[in-house]
Protein backbone atom coordinates (compact mmCIF):
# COMPACT_ATOMS: atom_id res chain seq x y z
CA UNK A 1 -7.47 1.40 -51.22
CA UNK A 2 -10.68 1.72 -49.45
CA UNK A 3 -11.25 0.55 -45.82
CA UNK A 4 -14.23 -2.13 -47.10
CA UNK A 5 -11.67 -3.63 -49.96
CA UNK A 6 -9.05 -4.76 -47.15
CA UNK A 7 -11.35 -5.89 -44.83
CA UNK A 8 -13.25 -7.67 -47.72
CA UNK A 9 -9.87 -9.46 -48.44
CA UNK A 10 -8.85 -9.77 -44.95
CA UNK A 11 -12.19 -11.63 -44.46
CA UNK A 12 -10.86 -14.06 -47.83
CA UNK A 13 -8.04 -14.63 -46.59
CA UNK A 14 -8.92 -15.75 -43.13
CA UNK A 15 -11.56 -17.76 -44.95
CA UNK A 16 -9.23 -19.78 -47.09
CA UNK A 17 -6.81 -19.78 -43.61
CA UNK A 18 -9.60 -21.98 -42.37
CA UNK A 19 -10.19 -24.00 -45.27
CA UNK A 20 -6.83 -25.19 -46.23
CA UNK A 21 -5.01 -25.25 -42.28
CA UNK A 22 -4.61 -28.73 -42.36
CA UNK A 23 -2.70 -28.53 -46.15
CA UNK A 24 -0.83 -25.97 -44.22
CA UNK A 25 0.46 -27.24 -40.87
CA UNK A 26 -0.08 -30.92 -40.64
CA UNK A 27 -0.52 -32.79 -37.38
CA UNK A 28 2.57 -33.52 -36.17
CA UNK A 29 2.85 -37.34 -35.92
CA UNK A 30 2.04 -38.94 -32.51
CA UNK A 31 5.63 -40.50 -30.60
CA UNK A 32 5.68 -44.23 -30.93
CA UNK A 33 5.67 -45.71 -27.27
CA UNK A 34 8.95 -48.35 -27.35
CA UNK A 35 8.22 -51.61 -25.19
CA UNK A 36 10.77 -53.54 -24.13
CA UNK A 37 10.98 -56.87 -26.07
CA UNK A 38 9.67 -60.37 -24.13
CA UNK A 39 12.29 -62.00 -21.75
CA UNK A 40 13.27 -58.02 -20.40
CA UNK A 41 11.81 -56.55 -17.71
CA UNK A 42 11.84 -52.72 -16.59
CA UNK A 43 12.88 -51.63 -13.62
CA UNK A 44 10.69 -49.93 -10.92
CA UNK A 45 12.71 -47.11 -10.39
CA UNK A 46 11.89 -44.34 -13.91
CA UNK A 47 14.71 -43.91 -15.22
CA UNK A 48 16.63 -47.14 -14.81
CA UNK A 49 17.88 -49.47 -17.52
CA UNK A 50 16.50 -52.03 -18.84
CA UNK A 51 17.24 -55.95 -17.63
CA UNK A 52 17.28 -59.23 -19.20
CA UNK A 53 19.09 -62.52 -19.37
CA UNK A 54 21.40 -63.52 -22.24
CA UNK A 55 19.66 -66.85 -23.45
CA UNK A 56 22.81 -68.17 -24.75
CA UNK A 57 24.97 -67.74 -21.39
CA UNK A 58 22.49 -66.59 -19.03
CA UNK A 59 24.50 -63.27 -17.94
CA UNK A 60 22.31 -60.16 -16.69
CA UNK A 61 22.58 -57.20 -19.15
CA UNK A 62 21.53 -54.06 -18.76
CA UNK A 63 21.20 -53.57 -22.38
CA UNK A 64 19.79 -56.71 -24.12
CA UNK A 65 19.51 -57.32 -27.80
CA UNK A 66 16.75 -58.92 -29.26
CA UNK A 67 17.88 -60.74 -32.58
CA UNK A 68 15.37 -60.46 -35.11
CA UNK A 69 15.75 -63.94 -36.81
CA UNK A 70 14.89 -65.53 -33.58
CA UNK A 71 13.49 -62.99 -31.57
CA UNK A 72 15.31 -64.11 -28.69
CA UNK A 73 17.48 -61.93 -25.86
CA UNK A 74 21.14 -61.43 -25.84
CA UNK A 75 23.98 -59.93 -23.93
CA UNK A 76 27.20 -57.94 -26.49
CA UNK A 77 28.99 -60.88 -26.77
CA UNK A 78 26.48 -63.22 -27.93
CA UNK A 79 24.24 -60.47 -29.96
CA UNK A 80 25.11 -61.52 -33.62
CA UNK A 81 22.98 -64.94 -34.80
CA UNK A 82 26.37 -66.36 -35.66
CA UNK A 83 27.83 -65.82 -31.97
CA UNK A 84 24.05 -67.33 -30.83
CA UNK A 85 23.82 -70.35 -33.03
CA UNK A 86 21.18 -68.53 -33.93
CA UNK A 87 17.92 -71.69 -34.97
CA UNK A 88 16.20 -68.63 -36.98
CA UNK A 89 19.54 -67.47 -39.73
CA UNK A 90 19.78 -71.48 -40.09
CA UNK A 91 16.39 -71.47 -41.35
CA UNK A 92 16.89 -68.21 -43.63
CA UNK A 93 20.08 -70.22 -45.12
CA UNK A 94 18.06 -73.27 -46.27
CA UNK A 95 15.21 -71.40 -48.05
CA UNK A 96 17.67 -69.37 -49.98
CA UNK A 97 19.25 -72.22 -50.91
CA UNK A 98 16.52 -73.85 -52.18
């Protein structure tokens, strides 16, 4: 092949490069930032876990759970809405039951 027939489609190519780049590597999505939940509070030092009280017992947790019927923070023992009497599963139960 000539010299000015593979530059000619070197030239295309790098064209259509341009064109389509976002078809061909898309933009990798941006990290979601996690905040802690209300009721928890981070600790000054980077790197430390987080803290909250259990609202059922009141015990300091390192690793709270935030149910998501009630939205409320709990320690291991008192994480599942049954353990929790949880006010926000009661509420679930009585609209399926209607």
């Amino acid at each position: 092949m000539d010299l000015p027939i593979l530059i000619g489609i070197g030239l295309f190519a790098i064209i259509l490069y341009f064109i389509f780049k976002d078809r061909l590597r898309p933009e990798k999505k941006a990290k979601e930032k996690w905040f802690a939940p209300e009721g928890v509070r981070k600790s000054s030092r980077p790197g430390a876990p987080l803290m909250g009280n259990c609202n059922y017992c009141g015990e300091k947790v390192s690793m709270p759970y935030k149910c998501k019927f009630c939205g409320q923070i709990f320690c291991d023992e008192h994480r599942l809405p049954e353990s929790h009497e949880c006010s926000g599963i009661k509420g679930l139960r009585r609209e399926k039951h209607r």
